[in-house]
PDB file of N, CA and C in Angstrom:
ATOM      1  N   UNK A   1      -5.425 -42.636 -22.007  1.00  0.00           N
ATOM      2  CA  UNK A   1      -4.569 -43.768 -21.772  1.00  0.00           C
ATOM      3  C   UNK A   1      -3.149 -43.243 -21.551  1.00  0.00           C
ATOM      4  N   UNK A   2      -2.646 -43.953 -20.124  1.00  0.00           N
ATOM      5  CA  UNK A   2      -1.455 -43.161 -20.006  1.00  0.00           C
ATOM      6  C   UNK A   2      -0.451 -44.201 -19.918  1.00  0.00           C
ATOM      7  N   UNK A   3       0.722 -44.233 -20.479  1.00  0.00           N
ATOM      8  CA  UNK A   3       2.159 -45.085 -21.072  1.00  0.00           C
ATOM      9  C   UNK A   3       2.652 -44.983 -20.122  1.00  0.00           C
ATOM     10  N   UNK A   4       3.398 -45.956 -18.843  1.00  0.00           N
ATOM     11  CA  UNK A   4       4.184 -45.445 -18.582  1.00  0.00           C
ATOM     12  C   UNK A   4       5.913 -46.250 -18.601  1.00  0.00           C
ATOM     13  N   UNK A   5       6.842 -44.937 -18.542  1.00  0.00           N
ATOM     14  CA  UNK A   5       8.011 -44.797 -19.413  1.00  0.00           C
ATOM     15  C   UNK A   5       8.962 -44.818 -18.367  1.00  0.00           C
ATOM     16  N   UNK A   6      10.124 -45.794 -18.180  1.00  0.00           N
ATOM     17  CA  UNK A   6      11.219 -45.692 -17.357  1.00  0.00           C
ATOM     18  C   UNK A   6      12.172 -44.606 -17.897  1.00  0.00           C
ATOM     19  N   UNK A   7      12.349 -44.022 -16.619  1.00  0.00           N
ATOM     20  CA  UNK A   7      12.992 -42.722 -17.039  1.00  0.00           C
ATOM     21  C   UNK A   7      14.261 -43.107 -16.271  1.00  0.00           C
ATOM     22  N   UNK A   8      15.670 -42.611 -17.017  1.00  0.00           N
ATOM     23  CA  UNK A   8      17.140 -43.416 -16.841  1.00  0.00           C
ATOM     24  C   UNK A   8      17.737 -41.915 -17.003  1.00  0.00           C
ATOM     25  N   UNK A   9      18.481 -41.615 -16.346  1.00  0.00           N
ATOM     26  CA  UNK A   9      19.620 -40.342 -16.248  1.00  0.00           C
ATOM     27  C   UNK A   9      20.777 -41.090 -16.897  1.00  0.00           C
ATOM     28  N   UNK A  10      21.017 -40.085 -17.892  1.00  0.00           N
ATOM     29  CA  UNK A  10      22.445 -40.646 -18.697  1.00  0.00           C
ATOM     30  C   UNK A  10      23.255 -39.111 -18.060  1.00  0.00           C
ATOM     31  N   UNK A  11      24.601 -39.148 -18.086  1.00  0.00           N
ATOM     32  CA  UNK A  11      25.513 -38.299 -17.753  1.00  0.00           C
ATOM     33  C   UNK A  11      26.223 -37.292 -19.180  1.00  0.00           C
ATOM     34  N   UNK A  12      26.496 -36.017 -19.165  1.00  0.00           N
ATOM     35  CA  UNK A  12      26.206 -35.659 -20.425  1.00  0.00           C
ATOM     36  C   UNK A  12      27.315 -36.602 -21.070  1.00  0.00           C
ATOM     37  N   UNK A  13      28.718 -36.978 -20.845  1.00  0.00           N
ATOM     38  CA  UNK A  13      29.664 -37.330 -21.017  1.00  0.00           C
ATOM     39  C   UNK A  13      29.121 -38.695 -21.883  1.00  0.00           C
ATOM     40  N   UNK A  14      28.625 -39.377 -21.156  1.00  0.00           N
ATOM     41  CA  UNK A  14      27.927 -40.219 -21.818  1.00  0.00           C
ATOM     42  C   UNK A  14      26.859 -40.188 -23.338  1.00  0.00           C
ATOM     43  N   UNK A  15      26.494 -39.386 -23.183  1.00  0.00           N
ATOM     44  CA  UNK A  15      25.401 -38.900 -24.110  1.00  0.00           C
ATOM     45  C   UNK A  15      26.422 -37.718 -25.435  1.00  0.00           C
ATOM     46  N   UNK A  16      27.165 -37.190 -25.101  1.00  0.00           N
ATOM     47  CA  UNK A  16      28.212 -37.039 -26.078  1.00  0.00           C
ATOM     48  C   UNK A  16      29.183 -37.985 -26.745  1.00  0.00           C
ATOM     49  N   UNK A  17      29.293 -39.165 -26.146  1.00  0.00           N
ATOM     50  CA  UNK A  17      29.983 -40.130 -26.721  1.00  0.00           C
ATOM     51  C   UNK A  17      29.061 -40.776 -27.777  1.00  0.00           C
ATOM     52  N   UNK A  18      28.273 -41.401 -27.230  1.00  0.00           N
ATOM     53  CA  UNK A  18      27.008 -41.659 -28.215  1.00  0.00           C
ATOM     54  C   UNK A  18      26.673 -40.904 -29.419  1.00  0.00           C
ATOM     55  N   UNK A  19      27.072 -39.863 -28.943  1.00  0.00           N
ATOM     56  CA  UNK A  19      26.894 -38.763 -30.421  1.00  0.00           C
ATOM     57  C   UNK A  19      27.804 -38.939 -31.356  1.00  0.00           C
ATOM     58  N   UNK A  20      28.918 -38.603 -30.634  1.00  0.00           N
ATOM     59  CA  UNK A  20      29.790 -38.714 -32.014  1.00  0.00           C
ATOM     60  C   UNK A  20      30.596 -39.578 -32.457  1.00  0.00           C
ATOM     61  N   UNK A  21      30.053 -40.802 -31.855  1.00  0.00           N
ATOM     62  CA  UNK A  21      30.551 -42.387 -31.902  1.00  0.00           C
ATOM     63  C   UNK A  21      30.022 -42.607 -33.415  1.00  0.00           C
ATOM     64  N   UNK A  22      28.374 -41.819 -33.680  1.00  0.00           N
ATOM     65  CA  UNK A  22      27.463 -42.226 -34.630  1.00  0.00           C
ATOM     66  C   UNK A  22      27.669 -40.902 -35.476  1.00  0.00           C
ATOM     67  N   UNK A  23      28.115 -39.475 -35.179  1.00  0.00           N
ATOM     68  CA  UNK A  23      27.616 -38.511 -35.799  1.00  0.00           C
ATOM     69  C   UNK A  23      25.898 -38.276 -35.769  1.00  0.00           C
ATOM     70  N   UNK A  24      25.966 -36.566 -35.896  1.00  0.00           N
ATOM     71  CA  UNK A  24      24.675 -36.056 -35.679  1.00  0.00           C
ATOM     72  C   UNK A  24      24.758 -35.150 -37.102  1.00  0.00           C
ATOM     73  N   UNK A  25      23.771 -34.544 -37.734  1.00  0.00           N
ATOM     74  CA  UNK A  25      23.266 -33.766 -39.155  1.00  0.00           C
ATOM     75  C   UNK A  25      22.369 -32.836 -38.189  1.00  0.00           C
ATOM     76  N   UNK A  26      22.690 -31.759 -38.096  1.00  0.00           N
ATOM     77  CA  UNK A  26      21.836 -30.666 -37.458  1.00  0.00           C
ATOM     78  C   UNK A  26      21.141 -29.406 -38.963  1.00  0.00           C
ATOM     79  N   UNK A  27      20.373 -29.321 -39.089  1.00  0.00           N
ATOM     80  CA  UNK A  27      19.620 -28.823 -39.807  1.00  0.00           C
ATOM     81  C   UNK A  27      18.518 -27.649 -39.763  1.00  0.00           C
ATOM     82  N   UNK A  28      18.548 -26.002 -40.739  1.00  0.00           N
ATOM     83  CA  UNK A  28      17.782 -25.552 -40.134  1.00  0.00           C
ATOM     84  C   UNK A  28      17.873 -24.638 -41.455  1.00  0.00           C
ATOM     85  N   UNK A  29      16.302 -23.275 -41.220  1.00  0.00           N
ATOM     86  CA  UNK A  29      16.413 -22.702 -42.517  1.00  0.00           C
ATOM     87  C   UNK A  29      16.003 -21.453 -41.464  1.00  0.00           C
ATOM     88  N   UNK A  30      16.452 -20.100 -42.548  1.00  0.00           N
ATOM     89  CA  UNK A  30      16.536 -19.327 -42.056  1.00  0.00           C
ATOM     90  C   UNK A  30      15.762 -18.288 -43.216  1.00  0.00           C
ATOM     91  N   UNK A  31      14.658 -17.336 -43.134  1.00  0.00           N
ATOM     92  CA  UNK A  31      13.675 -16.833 -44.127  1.00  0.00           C
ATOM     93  C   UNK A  31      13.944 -15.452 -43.454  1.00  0.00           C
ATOM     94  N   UNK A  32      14.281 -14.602 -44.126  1.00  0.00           N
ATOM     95  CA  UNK A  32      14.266 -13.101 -43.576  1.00  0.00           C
ATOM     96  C   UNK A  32      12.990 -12.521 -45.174  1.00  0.00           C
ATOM     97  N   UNK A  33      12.050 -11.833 -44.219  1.00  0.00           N
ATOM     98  CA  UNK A  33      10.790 -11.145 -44.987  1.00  0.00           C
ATOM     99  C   UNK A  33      10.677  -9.786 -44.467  1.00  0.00           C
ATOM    100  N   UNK A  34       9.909  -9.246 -45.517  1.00  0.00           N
ATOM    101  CA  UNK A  34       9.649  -8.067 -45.046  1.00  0.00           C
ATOM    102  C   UNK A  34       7.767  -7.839 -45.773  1.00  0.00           C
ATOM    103  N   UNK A  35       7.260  -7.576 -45.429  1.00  0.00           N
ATOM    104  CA  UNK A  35       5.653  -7.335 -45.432  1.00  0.00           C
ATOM    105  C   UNK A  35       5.207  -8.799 -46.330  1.00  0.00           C
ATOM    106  N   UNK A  36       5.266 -10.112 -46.155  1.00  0.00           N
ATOM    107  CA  UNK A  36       4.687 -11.446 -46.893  1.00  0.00           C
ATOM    108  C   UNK A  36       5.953 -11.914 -47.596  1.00  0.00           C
ATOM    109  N   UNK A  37       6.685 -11.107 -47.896  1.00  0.00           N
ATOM    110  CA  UNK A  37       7.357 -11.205 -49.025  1.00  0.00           C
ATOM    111  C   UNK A  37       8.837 -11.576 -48.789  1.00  0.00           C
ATOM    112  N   UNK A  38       9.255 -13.027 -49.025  1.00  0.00           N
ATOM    113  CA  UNK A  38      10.760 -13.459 -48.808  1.00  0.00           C
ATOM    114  C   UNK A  38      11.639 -12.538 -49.671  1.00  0.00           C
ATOM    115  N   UNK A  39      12.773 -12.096 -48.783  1.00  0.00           N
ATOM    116  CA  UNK A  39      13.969 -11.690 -49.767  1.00  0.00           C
ATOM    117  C   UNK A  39      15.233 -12.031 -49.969  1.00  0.00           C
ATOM    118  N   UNK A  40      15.386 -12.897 -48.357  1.00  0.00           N
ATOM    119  CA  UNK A  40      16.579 -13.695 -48.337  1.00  0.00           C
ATOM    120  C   UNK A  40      16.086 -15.407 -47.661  1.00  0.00           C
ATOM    121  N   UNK A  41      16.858 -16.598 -48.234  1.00  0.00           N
ATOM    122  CA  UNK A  41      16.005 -17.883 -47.801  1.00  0.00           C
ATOM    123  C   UNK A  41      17.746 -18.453 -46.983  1.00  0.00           C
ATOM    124  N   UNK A  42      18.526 -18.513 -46.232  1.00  0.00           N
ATOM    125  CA  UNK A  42      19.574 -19.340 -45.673  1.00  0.00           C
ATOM    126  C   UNK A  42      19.279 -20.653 -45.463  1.00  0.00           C
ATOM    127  N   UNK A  43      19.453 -21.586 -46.272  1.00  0.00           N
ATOM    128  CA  UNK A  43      19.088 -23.400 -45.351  1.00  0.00           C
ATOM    129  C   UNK A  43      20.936 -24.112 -44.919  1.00  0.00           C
ATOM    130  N   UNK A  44      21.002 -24.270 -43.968  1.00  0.00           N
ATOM    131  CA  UNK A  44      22.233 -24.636 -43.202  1.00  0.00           C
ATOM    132  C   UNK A  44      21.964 -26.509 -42.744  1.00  0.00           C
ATOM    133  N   UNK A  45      22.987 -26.920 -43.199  1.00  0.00           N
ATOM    134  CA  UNK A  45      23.135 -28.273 -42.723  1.00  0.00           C
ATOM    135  C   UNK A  45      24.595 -28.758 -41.961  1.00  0.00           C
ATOM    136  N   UNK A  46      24.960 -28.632 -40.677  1.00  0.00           N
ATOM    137  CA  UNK A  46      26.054 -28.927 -40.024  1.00  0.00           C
ATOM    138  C   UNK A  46      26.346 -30.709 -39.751  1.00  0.00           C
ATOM    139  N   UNK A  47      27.207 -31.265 -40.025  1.00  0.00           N
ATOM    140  CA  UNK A  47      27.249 -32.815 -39.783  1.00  0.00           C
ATOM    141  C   UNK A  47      28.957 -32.751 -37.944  1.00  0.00           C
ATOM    142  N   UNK A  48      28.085 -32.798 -37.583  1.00  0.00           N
ATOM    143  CA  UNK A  48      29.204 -33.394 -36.426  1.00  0.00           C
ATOM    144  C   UNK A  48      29.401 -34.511 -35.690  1.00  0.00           C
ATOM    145  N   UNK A  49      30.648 -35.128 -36.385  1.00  0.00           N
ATOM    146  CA  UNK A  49      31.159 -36.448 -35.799  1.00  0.00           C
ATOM    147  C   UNK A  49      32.358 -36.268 -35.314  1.00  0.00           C
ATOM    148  N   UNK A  50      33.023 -37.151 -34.793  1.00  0.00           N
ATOM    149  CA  UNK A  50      34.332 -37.487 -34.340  1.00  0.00           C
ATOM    150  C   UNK A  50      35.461 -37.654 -35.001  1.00  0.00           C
ATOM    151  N   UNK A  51      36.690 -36.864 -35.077  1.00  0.00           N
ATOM    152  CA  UNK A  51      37.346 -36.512 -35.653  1.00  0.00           C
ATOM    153  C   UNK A  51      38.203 -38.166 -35.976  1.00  0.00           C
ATOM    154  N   UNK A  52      38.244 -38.892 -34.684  1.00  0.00           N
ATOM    155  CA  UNK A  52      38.921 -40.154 -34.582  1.00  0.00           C
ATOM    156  C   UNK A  52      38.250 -41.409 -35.453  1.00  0.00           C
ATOM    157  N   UNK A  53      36.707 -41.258 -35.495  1.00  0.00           N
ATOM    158  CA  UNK A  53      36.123 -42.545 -35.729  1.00  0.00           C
ATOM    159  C   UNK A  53      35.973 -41.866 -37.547  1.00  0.00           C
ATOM    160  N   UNK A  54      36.108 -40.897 -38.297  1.00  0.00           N
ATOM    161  CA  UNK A  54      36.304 -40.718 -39.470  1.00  0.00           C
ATOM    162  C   UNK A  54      37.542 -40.840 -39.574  1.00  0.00           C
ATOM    163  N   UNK A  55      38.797 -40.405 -39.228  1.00  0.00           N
ATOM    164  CA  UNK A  55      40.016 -41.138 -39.966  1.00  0.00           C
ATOM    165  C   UNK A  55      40.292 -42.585 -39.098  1.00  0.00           C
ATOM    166  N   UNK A  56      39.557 -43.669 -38.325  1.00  0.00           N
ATOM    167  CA  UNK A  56      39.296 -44.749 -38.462  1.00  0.00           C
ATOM    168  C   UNK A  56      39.187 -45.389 -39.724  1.00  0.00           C
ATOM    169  N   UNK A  57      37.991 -45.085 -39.782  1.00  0.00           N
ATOM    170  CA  UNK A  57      37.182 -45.191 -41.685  1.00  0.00           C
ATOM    171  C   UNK A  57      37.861 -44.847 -42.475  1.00  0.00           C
ATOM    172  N   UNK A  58      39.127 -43.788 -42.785  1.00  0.00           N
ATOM    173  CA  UNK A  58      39.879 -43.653 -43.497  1.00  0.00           C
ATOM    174  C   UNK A  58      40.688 -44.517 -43.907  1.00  0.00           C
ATOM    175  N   UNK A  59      40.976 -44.991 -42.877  1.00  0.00           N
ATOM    176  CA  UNK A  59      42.291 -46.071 -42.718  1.00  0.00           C
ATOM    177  C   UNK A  59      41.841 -47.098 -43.285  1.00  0.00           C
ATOM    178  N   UNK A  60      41.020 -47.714 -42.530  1.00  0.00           N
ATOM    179  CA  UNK A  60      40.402 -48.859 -43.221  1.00  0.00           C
ATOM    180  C   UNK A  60      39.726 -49.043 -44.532  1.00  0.00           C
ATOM    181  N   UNK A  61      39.915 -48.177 -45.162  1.00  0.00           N
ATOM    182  CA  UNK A  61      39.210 -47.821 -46.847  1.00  0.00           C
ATOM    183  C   UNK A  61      40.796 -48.047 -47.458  1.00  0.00           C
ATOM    184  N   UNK A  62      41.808 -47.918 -47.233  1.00  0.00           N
ATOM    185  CA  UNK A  62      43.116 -47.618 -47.595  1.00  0.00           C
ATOM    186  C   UNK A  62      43.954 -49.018 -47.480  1.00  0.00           C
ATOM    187  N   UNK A  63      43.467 -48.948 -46.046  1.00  0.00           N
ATOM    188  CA  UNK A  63      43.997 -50.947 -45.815  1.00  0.00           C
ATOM    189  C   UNK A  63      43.733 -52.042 -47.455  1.00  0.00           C
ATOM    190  N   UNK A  64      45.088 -52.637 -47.757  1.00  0.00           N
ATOM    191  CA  UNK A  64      44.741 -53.592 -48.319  1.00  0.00           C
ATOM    192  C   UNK A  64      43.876 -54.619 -47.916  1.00  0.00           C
ATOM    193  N   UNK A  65      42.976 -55.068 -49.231  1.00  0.00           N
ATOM    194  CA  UNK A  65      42.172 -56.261 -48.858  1.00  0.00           C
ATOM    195  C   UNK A  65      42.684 -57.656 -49.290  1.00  0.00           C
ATOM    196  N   UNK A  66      42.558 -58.623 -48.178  1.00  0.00           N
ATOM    197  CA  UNK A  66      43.496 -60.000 -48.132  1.00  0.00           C
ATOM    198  C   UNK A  66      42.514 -60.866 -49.092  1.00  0.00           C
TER     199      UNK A  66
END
């Protein structure tokens, strides 16, 4: 059974705004072994958003409430 899916070209410009309008959490682990045996484990978590739409949120946490 085959779906079929409208396929839409976004522009990257576009598709970077979207990103960091919302922020992205990029995530990954890193295992260095030697014969079965772990000796070093790295797990990395990067969060990238928009520098503007977090001190937005700043502001407005700070704003008096009426």
């Amino acid at each position: 059974m085959t779906h079929a899916m409208e396929r839409r070209e976004v522009a990257l410009v576009d598709l970077l705004d979207r990103v960091l309008a919302g922020g992205v959490v990029i995530t990954g682990e890193i295992t260095l072994c030697i014969a079965d045996i772990d000796l070093v484990r790295i797990s990395l978590r990067a969060l990238i958003a928009s520098v503007r739409v977090e001190a937005e949120e700043a502001e407005d946490d700070h704003q008096p409430r009426s």
